[in-house]
Protein backbone atom coordinates (compact mmCIF):
# COMPACT_ATOMS: atom_id res chain seq x y z
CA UNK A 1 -4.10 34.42 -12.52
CA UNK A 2 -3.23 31.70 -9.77
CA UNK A 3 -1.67 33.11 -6.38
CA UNK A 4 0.46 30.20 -6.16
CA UNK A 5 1.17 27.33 -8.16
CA UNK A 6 1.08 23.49 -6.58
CA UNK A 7 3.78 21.21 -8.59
CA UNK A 8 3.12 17.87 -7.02
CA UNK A 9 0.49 16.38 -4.95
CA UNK A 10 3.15 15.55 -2.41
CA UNK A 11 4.14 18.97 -1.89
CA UNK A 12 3.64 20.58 1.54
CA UNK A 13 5.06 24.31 0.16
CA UNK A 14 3.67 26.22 -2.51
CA UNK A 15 5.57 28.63 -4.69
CA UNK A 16 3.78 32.07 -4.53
CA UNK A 17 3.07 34.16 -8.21
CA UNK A 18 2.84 37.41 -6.75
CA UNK A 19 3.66 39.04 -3.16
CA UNK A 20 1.63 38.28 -0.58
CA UNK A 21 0.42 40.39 2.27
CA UNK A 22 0.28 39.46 5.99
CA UNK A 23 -3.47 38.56 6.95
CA UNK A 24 -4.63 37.89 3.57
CA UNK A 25 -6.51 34.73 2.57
CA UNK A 26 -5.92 32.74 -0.47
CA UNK A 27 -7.50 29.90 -2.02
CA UNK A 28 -6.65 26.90 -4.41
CA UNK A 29 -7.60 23.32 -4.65
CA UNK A 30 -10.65 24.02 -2.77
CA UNK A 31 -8.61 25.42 0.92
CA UNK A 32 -8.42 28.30 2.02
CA UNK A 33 -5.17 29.39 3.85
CA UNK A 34 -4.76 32.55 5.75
CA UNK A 35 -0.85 34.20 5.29
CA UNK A 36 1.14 34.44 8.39
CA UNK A 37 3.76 37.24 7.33
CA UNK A 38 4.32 39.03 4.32
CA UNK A 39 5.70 36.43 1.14
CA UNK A 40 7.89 37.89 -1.54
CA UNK A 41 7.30 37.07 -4.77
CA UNK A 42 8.56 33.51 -6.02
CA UNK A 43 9.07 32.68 -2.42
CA UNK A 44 7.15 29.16 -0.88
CA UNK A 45 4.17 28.87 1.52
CA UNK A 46 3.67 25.92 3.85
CA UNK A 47 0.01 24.29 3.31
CA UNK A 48 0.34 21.62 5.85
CA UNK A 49 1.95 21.15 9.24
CA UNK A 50 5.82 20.76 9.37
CA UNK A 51 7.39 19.51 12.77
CA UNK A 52 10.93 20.76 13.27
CA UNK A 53 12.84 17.94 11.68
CA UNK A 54 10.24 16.95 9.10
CA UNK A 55 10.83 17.21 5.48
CA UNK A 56 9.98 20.06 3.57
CA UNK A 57 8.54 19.06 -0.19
CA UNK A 58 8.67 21.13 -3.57
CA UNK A 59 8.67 19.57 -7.19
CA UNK A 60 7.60 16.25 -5.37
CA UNK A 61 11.24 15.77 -4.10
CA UNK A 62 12.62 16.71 -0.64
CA UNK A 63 14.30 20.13 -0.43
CA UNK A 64 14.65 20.53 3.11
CA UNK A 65 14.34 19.98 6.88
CA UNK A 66 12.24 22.45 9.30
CA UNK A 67 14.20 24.42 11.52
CA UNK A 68 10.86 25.00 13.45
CA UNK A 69 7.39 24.07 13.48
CA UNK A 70 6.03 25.54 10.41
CA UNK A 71 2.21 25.85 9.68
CA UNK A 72 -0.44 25.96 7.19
CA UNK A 73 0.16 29.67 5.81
CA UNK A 74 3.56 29.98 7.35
CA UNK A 75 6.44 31.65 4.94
CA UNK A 76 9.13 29.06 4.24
CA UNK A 77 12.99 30.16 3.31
CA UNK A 78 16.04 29.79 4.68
CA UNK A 79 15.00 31.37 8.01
CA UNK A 80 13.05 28.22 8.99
CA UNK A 81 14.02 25.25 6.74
CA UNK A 82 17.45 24.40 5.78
CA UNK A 83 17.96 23.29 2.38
CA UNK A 84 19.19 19.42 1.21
CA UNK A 85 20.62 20.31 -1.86
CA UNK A 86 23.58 21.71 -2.57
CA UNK A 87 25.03 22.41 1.26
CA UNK A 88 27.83 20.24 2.11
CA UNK A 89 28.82 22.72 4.67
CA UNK A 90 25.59 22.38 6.30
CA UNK A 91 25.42 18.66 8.21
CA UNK A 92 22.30 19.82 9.98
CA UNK A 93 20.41 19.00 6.93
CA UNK A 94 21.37 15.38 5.51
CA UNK A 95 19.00 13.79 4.52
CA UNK A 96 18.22 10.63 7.07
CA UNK A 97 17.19 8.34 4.26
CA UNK A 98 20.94 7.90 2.52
C-alpha cells in the first residue's frame, strides 16, 4: 500500500493513507522525504518549498496560501495554510489572481 497518494503533477502537498510518525522517511516517485511532526491520517504533506504567501496545490487546483514557510516533509492544515475555498470570512486568503 502507498503512504500517500500524489493527484496531480502540480501538486506541492500530498494526502497521507495512513498516520505518519515524526522522523520517519517515506518514499514515492523516486524522493525520499523525511516527516517533520506527526501526520494524521488523510491529512497533507508538503513535498516542495512553500514561502509564506505562496500557493498551496492539491487536486492540481489552488487550495490555499502559506501562513509560514512550509518545507519538504512539513505537515500542512489549517495551522499553517489558510484555505481559498469556501472562507468568505477569511480575506487573508483571496486568491491574487481574480
Amino acid at each position: 500500500m502507498n503512504d500517500v497518494i500524489h493527484i496531480n503533477p502540480k501538486d506541492n502537498l500530498v494526502t497521507c493513507l495512513r498516520p505518519i510518525a515524526k522522523g520517519e522517511t517515506i518514499e514515492f516517485e523516486g524522493v525520499k522525504y523525511t516527516v517533520t511532526s506527526d501526520i494524521p491520517k488523510y491529512h497533507k504533506m508538503s513535498t516542495a518549498e512553500i514561502k509564506k504567501g505562496e500557493y498551496a496545490y492539491k487536486y492540481g487546483q489552488i487550495i490555499g496560501l502559506a501562513l509560514e514557510d512550509i518545507h519538504p516533509g512539513d505537515h500542512v492544515h489549517v495551522h499553517n495554510i489558510s484555505s481559498t475555498r469556501g472562507r468568505g470570512d477569511d480575506l487573508t486568503a483571496e486568491r491574487k489572481d481574480w
